[in-house]
C-alpha atoms as a PDB file:
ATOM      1  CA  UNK A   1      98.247  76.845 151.269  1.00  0.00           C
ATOM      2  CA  UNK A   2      98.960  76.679 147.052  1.00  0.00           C
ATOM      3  CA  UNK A   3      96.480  74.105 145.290  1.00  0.00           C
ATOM      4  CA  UNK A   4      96.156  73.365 142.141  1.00  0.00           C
ATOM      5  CA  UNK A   5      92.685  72.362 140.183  1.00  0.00           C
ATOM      6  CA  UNK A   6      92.569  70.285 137.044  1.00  0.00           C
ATOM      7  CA  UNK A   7      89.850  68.382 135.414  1.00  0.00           C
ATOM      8  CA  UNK A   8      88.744  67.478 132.003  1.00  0.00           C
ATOM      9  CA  UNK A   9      87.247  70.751 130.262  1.00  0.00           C
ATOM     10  CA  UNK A  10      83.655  70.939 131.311  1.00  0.00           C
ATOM     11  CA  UNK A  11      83.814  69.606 134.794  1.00  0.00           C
ATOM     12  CA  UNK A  12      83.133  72.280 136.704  1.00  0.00           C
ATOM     13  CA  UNK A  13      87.517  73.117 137.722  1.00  0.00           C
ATOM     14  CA  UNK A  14      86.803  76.890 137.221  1.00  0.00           C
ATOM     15  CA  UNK A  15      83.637  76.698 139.364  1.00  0.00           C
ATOM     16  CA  UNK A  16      85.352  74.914 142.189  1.00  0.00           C
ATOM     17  CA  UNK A  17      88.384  77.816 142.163  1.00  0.00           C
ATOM     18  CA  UNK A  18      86.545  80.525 141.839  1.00  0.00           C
ATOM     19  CA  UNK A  19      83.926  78.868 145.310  1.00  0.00           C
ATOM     20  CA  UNK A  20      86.998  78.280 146.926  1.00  0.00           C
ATOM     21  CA  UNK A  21      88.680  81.379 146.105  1.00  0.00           C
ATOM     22  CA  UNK A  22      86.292  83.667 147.545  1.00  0.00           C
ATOM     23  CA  UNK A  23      85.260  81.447 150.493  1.00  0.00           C
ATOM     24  CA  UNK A  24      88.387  81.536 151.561  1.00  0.00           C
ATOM     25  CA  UNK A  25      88.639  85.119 151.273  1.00  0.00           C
ATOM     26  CA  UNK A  26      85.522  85.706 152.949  1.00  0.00           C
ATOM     27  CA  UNK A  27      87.181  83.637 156.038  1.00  0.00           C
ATOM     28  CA  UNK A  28      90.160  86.049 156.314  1.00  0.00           C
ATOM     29  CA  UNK A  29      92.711  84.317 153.725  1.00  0.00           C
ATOM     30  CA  UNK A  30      94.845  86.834 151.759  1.00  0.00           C
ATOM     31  CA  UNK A  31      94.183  84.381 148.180  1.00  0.00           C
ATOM     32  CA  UNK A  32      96.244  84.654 145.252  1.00  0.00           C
ATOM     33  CA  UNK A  33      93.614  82.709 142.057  1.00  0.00           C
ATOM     34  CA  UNK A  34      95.813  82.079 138.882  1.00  0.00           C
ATOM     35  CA  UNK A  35      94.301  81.312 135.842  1.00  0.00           C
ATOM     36  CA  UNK A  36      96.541  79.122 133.666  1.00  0.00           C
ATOM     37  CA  UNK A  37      93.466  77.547 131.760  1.00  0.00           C
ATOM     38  CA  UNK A  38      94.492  78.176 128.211  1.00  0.00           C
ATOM     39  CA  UNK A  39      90.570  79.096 128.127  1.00  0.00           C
ATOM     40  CA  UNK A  40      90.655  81.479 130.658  1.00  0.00           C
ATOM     41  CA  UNK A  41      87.464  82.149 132.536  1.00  0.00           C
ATOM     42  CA  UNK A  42      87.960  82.353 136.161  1.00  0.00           C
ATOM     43  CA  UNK A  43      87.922  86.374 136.386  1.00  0.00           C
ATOM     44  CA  UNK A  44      84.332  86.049 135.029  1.00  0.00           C
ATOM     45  CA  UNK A  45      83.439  83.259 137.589  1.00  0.00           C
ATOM     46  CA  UNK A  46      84.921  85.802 140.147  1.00  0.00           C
ATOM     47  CA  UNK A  47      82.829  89.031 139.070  1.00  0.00           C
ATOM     48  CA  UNK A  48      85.656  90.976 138.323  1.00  0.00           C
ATOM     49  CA  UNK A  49      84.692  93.840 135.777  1.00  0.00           C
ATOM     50  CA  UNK A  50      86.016  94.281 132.629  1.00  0.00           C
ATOM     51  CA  UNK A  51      87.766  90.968 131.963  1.00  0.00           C
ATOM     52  CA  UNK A  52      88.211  91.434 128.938  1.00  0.00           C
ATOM     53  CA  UNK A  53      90.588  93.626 129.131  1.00  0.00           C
ATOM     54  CA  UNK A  54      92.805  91.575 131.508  1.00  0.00           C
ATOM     55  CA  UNK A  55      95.944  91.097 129.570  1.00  0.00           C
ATOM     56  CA  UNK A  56      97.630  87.526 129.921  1.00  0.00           C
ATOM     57  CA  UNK A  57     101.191  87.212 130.938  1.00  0.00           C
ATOM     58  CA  UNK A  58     101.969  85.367 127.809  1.00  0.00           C
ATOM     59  CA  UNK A  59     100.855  88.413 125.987  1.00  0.00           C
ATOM     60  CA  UNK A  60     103.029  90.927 127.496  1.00  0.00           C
ATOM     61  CA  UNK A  61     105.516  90.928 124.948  1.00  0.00           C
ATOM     62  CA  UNK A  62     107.673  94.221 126.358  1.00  0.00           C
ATOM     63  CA  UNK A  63     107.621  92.998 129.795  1.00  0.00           C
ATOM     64  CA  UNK A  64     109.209  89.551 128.105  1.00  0.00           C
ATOM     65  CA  UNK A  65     111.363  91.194 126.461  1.00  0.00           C
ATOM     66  CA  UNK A  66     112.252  93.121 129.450  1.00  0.00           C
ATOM     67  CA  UNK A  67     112.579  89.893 131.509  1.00  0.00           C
ATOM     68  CA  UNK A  68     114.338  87.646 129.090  1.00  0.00           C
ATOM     69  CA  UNK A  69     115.917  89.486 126.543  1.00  0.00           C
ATOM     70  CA  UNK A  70     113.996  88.124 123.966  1.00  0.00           C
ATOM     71  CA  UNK A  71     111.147  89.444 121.206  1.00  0.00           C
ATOM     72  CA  UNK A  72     108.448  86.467 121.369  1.00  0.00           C
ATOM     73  CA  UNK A  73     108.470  84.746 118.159  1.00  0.00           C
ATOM     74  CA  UNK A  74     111.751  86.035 117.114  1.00  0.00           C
ATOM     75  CA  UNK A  75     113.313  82.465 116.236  1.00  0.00           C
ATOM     76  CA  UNK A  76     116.571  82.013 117.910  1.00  0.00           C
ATOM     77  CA  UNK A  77     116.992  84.696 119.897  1.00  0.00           C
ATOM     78  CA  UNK A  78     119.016  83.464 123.436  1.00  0.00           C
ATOM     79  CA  UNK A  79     117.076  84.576 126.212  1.00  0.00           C
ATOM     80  CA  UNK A  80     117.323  83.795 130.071  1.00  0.00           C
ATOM     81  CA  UNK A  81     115.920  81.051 132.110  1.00  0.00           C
ATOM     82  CA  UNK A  82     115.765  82.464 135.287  1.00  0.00           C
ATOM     83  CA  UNK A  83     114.319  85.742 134.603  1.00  0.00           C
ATOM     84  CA  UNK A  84     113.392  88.244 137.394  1.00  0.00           C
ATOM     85  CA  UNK A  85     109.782  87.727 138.328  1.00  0.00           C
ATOM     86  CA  UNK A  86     109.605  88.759 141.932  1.00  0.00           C
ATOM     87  CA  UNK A  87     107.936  91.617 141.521  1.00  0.00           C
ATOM     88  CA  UNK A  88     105.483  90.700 138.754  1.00  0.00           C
ATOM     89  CA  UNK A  89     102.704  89.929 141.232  1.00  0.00           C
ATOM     90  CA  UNK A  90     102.038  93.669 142.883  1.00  0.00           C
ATOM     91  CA  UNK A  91     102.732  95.066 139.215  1.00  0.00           C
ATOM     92  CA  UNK A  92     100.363  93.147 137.144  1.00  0.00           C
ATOM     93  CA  UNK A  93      97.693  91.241 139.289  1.00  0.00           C
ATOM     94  CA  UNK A  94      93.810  92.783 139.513  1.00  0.00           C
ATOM     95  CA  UNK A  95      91.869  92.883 142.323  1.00  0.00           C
ATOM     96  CA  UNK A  96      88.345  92.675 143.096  1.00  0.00           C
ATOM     97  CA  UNK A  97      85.982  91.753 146.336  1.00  0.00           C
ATOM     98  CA  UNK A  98      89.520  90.940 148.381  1.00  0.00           C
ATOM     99  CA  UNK A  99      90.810  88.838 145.772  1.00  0.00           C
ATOM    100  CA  UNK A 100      93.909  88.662 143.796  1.00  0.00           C
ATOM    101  CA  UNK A 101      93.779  87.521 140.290  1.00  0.00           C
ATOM    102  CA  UNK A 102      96.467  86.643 137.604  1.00  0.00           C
ATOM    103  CA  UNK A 103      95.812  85.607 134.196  1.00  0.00           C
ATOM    104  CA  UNK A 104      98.903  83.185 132.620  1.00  0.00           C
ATOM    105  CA  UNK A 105      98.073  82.663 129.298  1.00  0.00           C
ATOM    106  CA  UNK A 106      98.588  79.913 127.107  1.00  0.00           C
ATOM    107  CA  UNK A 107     102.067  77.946 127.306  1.00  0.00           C
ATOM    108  CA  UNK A 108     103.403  76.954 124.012  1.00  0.00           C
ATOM    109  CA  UNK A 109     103.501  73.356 123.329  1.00  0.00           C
ATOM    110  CA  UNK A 110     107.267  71.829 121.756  1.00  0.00           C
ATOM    111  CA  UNK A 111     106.929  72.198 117.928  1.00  0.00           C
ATOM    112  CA  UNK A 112     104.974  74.929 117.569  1.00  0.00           C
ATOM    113  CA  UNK A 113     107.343  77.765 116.846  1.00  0.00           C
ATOM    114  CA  UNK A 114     109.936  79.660 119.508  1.00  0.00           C
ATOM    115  CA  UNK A 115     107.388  80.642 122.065  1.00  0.00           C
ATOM    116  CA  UNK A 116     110.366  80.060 124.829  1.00  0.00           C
ATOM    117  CA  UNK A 117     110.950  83.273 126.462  1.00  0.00           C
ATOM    118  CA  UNK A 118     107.060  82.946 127.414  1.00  0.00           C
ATOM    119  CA  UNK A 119     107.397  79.928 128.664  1.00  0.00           C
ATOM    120  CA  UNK A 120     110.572  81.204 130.714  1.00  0.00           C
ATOM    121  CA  UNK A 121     108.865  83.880 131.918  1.00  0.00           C
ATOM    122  CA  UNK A 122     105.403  81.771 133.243  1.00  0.00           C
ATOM    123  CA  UNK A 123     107.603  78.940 134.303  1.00  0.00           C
ATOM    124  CA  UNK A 124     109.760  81.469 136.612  1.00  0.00           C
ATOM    125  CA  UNK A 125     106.948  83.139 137.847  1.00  0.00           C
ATOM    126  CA  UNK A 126     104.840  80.246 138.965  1.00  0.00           C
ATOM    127  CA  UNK A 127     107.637  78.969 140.664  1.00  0.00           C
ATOM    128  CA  UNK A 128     107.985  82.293 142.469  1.00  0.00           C
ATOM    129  CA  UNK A 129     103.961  82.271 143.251  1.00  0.00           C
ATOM    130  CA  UNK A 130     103.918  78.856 144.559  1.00  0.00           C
ATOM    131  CA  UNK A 131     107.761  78.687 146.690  1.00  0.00           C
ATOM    132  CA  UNK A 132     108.171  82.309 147.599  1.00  0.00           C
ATOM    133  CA  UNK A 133     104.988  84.046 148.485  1.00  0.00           C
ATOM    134  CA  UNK A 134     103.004  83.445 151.865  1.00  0.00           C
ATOM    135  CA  UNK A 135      99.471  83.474 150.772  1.00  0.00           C
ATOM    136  CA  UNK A 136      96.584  81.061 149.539  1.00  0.00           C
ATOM    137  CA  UNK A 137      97.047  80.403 145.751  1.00  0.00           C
ATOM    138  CA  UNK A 138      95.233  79.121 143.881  1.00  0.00           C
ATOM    139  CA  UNK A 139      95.444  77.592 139.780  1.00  0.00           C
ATOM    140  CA  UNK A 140      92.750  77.064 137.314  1.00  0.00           C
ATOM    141  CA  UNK A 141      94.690  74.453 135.352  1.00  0.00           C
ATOM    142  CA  UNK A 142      94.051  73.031 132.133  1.00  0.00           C
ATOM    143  CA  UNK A 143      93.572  69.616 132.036  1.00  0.00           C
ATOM    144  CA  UNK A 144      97.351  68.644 132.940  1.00  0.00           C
ATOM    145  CA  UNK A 145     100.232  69.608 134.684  1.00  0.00           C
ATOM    146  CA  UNK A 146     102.766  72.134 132.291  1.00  0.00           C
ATOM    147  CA  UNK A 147     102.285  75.195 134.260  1.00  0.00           C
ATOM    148  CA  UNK A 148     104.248  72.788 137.020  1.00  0.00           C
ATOM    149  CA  UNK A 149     107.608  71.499 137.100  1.00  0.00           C
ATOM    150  CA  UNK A 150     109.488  69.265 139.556  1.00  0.00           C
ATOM    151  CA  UNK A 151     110.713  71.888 142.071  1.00  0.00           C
ATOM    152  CA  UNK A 152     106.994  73.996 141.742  1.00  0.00           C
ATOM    153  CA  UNK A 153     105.276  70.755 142.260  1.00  0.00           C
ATOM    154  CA  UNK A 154     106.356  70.053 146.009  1.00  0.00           C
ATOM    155  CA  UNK A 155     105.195  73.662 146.602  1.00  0.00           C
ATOM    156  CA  UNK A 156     101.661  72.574 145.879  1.00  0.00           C
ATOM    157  CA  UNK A 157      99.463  71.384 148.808  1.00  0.00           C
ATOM    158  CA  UNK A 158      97.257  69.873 147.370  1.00  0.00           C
ATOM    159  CA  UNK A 159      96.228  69.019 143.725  1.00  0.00           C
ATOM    160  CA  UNK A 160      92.505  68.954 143.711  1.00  0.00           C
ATOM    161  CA  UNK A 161      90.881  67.065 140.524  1.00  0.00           C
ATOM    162  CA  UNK A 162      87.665  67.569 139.560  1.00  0.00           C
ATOM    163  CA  UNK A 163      85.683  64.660 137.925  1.00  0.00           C
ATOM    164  CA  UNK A 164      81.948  64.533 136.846  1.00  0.00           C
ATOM    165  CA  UNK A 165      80.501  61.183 136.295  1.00  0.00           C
ATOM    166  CA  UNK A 166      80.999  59.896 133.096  1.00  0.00           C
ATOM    167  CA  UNK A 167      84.335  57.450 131.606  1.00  0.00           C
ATOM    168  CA  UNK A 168      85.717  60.208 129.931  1.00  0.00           C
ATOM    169  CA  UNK A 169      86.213  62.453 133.103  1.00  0.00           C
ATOM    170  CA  UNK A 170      87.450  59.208 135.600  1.00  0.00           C
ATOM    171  CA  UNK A 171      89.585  58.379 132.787  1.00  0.00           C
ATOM    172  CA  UNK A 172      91.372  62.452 132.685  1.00  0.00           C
ATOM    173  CA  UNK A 173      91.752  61.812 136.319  1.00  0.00           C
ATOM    174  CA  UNK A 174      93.833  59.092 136.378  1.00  0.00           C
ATOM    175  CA  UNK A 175      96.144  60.411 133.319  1.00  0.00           C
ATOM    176  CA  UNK A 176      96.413  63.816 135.518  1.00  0.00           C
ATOM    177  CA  UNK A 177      97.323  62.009 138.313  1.00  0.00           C
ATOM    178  CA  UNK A 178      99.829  59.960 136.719  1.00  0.00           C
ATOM    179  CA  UNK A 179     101.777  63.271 134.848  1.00  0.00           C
ATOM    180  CA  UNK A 180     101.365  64.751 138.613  1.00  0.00           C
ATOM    181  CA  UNK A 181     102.924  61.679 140.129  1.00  0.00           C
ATOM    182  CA  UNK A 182     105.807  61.796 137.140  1.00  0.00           C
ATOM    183  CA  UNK A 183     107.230  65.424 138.618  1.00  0.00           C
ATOM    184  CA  UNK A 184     106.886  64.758 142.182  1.00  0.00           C
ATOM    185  CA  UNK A 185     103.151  65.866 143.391  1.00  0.00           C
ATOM    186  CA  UNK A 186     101.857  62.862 144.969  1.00  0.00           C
ATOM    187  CA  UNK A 187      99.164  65.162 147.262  1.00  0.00           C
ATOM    188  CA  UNK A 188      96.100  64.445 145.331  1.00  0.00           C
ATOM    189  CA  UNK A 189      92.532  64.574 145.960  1.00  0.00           C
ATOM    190  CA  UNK A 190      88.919  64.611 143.772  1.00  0.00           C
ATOM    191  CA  UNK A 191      86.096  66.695 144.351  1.00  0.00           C
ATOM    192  CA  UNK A 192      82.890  65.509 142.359  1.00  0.00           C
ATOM    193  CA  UNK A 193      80.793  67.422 140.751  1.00  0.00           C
ATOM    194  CA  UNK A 194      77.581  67.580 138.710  1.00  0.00           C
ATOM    195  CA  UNK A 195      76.302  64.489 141.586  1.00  0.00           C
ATOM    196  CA  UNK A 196      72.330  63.896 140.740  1.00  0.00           C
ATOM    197  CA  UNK A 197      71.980  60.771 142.990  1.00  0.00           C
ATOM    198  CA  UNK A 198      73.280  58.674 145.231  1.00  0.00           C
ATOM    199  CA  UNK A 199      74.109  56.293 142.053  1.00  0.00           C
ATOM    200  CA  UNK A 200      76.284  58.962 140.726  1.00  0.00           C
ATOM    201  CA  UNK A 201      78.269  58.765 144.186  1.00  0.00           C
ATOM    202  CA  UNK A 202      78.478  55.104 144.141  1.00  0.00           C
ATOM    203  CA  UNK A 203      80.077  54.953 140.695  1.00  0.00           C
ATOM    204  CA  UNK A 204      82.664  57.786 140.938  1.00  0.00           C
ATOM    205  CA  UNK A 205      83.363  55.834 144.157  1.00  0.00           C
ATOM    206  CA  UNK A 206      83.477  52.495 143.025  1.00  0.00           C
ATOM    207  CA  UNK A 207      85.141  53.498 139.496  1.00  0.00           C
ATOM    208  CA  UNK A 208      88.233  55.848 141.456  1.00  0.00           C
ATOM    209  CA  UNK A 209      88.683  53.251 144.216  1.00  0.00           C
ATOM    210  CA  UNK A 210      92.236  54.532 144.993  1.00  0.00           C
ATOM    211  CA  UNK A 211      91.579  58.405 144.746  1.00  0.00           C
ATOM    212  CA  UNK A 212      91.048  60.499 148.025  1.00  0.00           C
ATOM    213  CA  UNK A 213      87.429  61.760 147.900  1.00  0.00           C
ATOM    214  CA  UNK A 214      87.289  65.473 149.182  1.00  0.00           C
ATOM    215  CA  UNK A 215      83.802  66.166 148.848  1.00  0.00           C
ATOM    216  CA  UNK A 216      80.505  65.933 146.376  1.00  0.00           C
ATOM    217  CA  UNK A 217      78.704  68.866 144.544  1.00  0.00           C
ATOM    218  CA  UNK A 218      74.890  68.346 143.698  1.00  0.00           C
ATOM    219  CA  UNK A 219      74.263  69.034 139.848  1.00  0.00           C
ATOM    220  CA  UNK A 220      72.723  72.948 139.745  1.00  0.00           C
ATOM    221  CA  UNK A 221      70.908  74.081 136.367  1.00  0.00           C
ATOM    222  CA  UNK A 222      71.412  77.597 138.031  1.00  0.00           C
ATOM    223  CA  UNK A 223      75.395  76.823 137.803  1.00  0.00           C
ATOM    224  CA  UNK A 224      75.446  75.833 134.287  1.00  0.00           C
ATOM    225  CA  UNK A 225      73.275  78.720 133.468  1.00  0.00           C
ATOM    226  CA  UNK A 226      75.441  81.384 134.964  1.00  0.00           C
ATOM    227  CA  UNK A 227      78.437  80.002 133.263  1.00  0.00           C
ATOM    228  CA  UNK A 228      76.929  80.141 129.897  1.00  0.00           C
ATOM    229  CA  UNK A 229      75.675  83.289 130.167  1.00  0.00           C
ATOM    230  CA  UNK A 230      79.314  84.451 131.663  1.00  0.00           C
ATOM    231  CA  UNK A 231      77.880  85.637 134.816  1.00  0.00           C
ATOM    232  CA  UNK A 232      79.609  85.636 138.368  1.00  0.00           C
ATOM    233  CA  UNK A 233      78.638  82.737 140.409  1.00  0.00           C
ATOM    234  CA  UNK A 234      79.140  83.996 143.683  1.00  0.00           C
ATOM    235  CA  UNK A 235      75.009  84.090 144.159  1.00  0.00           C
ATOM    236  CA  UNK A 236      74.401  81.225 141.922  1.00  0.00           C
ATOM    237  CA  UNK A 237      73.568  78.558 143.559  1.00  0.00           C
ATOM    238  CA  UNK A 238      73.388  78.408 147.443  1.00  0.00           C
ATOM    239  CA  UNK A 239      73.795  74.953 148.076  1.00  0.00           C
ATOM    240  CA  UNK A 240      76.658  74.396 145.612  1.00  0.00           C
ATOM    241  CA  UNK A 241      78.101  77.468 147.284  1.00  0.00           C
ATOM    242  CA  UNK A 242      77.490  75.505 150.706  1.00  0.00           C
ATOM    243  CA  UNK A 243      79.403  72.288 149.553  1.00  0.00           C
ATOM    244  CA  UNK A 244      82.668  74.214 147.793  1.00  0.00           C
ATOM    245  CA  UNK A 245      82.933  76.662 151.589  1.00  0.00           C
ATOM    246  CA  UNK A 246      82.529  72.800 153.626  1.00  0.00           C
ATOM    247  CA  UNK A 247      85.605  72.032 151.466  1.00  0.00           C
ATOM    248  CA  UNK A 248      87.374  74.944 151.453  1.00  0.00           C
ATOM    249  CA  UNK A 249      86.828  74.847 155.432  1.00  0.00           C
ATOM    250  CA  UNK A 250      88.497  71.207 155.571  1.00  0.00           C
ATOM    251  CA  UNK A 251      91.012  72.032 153.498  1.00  0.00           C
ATOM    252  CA  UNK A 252      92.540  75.268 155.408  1.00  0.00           C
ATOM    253  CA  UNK A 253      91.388  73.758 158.845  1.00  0.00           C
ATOM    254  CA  UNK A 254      93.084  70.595 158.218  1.00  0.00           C
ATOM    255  CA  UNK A 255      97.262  69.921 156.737  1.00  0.00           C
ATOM    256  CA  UNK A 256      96.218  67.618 153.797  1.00  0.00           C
ATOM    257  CA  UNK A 257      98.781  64.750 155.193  1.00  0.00           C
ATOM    258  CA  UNK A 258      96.517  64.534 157.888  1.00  0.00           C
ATOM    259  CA  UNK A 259      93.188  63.527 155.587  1.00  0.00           C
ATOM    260  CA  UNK A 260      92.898  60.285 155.632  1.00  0.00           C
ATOM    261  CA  UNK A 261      89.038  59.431 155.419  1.00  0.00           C
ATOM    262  CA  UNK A 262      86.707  60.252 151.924  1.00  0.00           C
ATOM    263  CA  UNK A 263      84.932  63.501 152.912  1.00  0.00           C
ATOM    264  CA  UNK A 264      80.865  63.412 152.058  1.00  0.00           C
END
């Protein structure tokens, strides 16, 4: 199972990967969490010690070298497309509480300097994550879709968006879905967060009438809390806990082709 989470920044993406990552664990799932959030926060979320000295992929600039034959940032330099990744995972992934974690890094954006061997490099290797390894996976995105191109993108399961309510989230959602849609990943579904009545449902709902519904989280001062304060979230908040395993539950119990009703 490989899914992908996305969301406007400040929806709560990172807190639904890092719930889903280790309630899937805890079930018996060997999971794979990527963090390809230029803002990378998920190893915090997920308690693992010392994050800070996680190195991102991007930032590795011998093992790019290595790989593609190219210095980052040396302007010009030819470098390979298709450079070995396969056994980047074992080498350079952490692990804490049963759960694997790698951190991407940013991807450079066209016109902003000869960044291309790390984008080579990511590219390659979350291809290889998502088409070649037999494990849950799962991405902390940033709000779009660049760590994913057209041949990754049928790889992925299931592209979860997470929306809050509020125009500017619903309208993040639909441009997501419509760059996911442009490569080929047509397996979308929204989980909403931050709910603090049933009129928070019924506008999402009535707002995203053509999205797939996969579940609602209650809004949780105790959530917000631990994420300012950096601060796992594994024993946060019980009941948001509750909500993210129901979904998680659904989602490995159940092939996505086969969900066909909003989940509440």
């Amino acid at each position: 199972m490989k899914l992908a989470v996305s969301g406007k920044g400040g929806v709560g993406k990172t807190m639904l990967a890092s719930l889903l990552s280790i309630g899937l664990a805890r079930s018996g799932f060997s999971v794979l969490a990527i963090d390809a959030d230029p803002n990378a926060t998920l190893a915090i979320a997920l308690g693992f010690p010392h994050p800070e000295k996680i190195t991102p992929i991007s930032e590795m600039a011998d093992l790019i070298e290595e790989r593609t034959g190219a210095r980052p940032g040396q302007a010009g330099s030819y470098f390979k497309l298709n450079p070995r990744v396969d056994d980047i995972p074992e080498k350079y992934w952490v692990e804490h509480n049963g759960i694997k974690l790698m951190v991407m890094g940013r991807l450079k954006k066209g016109g902003s300097g000869c960044y291309c061997p790390e984008n080579a490099l990511l590219e390659a290797l979350i291809a290889h994550i998502l088409l070649r390894r037999n494990e849950v996976v799962i991405i902390d995105m940033e709000a779009g879709v660049e760590h994913l191109g057209r041949a990754t993108a049928r790889a992925v399961d299931r592209m979860i968006i997470v929306v809050e309510p509020g125009k500017g989230s619903i309208e993040t959602a639909y441009r997501i879905r419509e760059l996911a849609r442009d490569i080929g990943l047509k397996n979308i579904g929204v989980v909403a967060n931050k709910i603090r009545s049933e009129q928070d449902r019924d506008f999402l709902i009535s707002a995203m009438p053509d999205f797939e519904f996969l579940g609602f989280i209650p809004y949780d001062q105790s959530i917000i809390e631990a994420g300012l304060g950096n601060v796992p979230l594994r024993n946060s908040s019980p009941e948001v806990i509750n909500r993210v395993q129901d979904i998680a539950a659904r989602l490995s119990a159940v092939k996505p082709e086969l969900i066909s009703k909003p989940i509440s």
